[in-house]
N, C-alpha and C. Protein backbone atom coordinates (compact mmCIF):
# COMPACT_ATOMS: atom_id res chain seq x y z
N UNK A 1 169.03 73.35 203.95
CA UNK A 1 169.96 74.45 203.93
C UNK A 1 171.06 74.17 204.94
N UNK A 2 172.40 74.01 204.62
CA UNK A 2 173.04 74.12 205.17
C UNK A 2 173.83 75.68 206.19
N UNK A 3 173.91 75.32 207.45
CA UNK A 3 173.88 76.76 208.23
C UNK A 3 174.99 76.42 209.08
N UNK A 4 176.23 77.23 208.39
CA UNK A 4 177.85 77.51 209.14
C UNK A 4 177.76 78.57 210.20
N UNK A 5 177.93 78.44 211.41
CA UNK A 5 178.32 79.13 212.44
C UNK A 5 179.69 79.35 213.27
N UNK A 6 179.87 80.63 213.05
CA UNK A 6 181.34 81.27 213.67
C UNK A 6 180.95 81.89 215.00
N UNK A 7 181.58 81.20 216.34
CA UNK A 7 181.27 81.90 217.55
C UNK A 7 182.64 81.92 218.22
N UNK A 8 183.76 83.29 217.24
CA UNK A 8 184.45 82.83 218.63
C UNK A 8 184.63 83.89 219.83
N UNK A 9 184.96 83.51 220.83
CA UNK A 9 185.23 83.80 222.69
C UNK A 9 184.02 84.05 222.65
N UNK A 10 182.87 83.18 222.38
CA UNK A 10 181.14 83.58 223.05
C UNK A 10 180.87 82.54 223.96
N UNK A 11 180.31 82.91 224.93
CA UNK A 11 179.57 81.68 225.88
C UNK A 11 178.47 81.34 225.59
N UNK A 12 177.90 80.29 226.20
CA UNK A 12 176.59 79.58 226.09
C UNK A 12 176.79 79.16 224.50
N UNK A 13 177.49 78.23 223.93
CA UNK A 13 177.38 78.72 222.61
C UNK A 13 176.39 77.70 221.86
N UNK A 14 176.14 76.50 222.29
CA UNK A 14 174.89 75.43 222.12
C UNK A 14 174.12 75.95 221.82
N UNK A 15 173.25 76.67 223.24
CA UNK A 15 171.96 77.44 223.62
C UNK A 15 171.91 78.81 222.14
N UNK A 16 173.01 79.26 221.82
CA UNK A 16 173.07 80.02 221.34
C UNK A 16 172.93 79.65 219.57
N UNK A 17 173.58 78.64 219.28
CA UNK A 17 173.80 77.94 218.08
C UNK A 17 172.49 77.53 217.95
N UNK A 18 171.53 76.71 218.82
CA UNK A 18 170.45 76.65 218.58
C UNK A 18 169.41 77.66 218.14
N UNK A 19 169.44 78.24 219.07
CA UNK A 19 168.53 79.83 218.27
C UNK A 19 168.53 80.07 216.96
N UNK A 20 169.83 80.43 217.06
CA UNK A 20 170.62 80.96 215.79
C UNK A 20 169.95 79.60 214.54
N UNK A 21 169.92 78.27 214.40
CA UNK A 21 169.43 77.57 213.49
C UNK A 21 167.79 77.27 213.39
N UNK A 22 167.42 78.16 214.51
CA UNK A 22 165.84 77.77 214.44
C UNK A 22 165.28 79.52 213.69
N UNK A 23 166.03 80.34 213.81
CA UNK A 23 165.66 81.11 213.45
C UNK A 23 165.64 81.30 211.57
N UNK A 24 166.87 81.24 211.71
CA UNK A 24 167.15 81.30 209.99
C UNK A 24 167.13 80.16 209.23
N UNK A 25 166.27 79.19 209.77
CA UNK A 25 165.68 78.08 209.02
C UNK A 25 164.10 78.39 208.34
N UNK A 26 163.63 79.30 209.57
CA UNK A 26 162.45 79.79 208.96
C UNK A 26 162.35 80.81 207.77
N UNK A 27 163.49 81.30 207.24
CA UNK A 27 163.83 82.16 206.23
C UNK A 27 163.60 81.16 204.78
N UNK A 28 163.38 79.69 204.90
CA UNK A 28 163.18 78.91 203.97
C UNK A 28 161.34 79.33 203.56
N UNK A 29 160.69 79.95 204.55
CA UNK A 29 158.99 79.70 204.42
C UNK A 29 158.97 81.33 203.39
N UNK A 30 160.01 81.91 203.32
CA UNK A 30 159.84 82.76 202.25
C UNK A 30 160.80 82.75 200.88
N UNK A 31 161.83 81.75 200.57
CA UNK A 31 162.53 81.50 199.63
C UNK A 31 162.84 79.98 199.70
N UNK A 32 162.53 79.46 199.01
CA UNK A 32 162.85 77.63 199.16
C UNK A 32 164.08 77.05 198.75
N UNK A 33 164.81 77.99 197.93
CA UNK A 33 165.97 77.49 197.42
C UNK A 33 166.95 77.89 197.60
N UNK A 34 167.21 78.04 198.89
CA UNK A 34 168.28 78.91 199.52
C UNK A 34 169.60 77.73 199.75
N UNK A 35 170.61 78.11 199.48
CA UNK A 35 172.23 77.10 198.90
C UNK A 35 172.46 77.24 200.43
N UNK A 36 172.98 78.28 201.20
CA UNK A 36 173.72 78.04 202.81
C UNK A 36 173.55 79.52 203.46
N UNK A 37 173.72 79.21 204.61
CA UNK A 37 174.21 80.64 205.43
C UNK A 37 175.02 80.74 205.99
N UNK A 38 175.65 81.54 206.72
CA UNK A 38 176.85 81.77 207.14
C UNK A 38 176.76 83.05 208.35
N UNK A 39 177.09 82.73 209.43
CA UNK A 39 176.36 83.40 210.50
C UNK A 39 177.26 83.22 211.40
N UNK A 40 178.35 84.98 211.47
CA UNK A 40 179.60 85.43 212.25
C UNK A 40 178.67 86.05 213.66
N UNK A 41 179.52 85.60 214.82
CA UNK A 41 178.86 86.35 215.96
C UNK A 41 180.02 86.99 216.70
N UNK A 42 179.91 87.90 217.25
CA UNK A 42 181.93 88.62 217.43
C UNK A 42 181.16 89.86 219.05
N UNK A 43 182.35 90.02 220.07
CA UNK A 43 181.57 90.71 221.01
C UNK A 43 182.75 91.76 220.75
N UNK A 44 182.02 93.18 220.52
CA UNK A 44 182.53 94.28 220.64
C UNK A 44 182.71 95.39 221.43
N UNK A 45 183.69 96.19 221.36
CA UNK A 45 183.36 97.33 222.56
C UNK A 45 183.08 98.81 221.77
N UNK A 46 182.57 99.27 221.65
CA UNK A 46 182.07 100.58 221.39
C UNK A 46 183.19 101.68 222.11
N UNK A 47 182.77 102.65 221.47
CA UNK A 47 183.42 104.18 222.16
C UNK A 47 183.41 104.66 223.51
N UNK A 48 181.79 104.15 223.87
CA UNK A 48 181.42 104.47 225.41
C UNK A 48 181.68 103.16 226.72
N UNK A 49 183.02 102.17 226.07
CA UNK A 49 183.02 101.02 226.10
C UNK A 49 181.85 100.13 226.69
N UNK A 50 180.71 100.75 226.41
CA UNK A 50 179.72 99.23 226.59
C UNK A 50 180.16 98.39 225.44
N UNK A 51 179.93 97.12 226.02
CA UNK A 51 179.71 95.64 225.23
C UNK A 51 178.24 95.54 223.94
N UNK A 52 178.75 95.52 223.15
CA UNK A 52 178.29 95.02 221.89
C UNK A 52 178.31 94.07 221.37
N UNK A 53 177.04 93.32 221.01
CA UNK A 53 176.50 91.84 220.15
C UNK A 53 176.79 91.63 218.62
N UNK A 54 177.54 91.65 218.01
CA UNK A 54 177.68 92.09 216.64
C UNK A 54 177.50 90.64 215.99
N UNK A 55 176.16 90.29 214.72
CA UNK A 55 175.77 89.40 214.28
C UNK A 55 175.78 89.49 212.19
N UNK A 56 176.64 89.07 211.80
CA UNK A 56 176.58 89.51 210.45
C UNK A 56 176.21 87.98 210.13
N UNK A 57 174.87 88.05 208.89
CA UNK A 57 174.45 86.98 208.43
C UNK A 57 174.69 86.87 206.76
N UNK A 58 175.18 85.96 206.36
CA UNK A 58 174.91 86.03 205.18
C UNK A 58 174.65 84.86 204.11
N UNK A 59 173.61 85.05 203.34
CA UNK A 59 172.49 84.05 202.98
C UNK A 59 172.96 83.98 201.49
N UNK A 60 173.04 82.88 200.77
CA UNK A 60 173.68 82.54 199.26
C UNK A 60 172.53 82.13 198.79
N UNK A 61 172.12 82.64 197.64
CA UNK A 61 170.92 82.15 196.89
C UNK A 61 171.47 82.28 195.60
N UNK A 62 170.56 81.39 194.68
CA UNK A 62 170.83 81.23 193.32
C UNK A 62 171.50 82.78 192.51
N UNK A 63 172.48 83.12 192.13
CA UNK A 63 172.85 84.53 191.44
C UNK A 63 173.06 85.42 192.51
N UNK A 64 172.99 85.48 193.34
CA UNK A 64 172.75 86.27 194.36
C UNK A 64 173.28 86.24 196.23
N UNK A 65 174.06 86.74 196.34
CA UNK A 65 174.13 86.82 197.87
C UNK A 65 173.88 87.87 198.70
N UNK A 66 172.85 87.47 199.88
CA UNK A 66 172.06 88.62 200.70
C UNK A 66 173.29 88.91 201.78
N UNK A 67 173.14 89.66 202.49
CA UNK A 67 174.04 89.88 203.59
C UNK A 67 173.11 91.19 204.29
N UNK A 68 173.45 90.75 206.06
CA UNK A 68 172.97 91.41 207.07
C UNK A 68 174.11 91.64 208.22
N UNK A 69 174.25 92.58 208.85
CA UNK A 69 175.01 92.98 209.73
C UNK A 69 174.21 93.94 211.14
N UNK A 70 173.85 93.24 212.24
CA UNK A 70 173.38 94.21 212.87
C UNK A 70 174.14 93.67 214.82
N UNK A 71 173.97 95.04 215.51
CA UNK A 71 174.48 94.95 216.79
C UNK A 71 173.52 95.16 217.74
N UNK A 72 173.68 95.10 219.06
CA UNK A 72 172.85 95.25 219.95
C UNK A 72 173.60 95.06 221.17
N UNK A 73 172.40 94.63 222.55
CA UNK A 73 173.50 94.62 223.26
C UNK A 73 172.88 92.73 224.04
N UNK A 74 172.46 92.13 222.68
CA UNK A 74 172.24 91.05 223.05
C UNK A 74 172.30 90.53 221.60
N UNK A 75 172.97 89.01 221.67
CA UNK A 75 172.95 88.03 220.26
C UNK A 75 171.86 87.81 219.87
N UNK A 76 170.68 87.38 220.87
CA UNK A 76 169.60 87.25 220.24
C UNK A 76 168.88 87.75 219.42
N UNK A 77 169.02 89.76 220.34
CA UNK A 77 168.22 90.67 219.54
C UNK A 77 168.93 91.15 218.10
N UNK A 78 170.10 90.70 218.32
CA UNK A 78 170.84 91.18 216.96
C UNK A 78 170.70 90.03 215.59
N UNK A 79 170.42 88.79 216.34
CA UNK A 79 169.92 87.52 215.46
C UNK A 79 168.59 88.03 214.80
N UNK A 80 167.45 88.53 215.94
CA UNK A 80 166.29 88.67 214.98
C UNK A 80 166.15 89.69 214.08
N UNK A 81 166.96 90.92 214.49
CA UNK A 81 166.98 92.26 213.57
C UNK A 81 168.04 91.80 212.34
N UNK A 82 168.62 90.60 212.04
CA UNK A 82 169.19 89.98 210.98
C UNK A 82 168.77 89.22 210.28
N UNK A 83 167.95 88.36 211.04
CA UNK A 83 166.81 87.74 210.21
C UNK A 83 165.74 88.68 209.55
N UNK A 84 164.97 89.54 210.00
CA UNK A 84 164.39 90.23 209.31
C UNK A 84 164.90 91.23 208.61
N UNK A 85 166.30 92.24 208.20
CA UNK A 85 166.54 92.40 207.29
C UNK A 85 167.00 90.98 206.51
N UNK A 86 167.28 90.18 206.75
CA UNK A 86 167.49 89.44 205.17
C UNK A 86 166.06 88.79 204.67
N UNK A 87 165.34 88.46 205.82
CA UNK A 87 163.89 88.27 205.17
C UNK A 87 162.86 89.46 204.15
N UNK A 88 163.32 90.30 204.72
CA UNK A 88 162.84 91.94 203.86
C UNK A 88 163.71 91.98 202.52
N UNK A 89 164.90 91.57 202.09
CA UNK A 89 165.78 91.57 201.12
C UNK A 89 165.13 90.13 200.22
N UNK A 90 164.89 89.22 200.74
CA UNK A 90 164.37 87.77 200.49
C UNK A 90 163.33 88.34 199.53
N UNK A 91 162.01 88.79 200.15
CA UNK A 91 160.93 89.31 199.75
C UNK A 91 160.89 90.21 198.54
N UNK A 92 161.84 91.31 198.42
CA UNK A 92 162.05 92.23 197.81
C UNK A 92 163.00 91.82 196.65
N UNK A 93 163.66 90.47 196.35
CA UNK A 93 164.77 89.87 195.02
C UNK A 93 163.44 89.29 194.61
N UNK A 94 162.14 88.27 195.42
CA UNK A 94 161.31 87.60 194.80
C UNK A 94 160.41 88.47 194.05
N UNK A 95 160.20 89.49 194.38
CA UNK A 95 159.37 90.54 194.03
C UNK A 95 160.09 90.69 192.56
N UNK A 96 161.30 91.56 192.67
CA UNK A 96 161.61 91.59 191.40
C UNK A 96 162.20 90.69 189.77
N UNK A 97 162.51 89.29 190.67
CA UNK A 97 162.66 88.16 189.36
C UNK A 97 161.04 87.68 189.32
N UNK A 98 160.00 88.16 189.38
CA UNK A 98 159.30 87.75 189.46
C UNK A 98 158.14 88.54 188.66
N UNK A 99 158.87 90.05 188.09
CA UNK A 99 158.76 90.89 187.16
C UNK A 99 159.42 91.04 186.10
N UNK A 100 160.28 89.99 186.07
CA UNK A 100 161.01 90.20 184.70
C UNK A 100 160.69 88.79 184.37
């Protein structure tokens, strides 16, 4: 699977890029034929101007493209609450081509 990463004005971005490909590589142990991902990381400010992690993932599969968007006030935690909605979406397309 090929896995495109957009980081821009983020630091650490190696340390960070790494994560980011160890995580959503494991999204292969529940769909095997996954085409690419595409994984925007952007730092935001909110209303109460705290700093915000904003991580939108989005996963291309055969007919089909998943997409995840979640924030926090860390990349990481917003990486794993993106991996598991698209792993929950993963689960739930196999479920249903898998009934028809």
């Amino acid at each position: 699977m090929e896995i495109q990463i957009e980081t821009p004005n983020v630091e650490n971005q190696d340390k960070l890029e790494e994560y980011i490909e160890k995580k959503v590589n494991k999204l292969e142990k529940f769909f095997d034929n996954i085409i690419d991902a595409h994984v925007y990381l952007k730092n935001e400010q909110d209303k109460g101007n705290l700093k915000q992690r904003n991580v939108e993932l989005k996963l291309n599969i055969p007919a089909t493209t998943l997409f995840a968007e979640e924030k926090s006030d860390s990349f990481e935690k917003s990486v794993d609450m993106a991996v598991k909605s698209i792993e929950r979406q993963l689960k739930k397309h196999k479920e249903k081509s898998r009934d028809h």
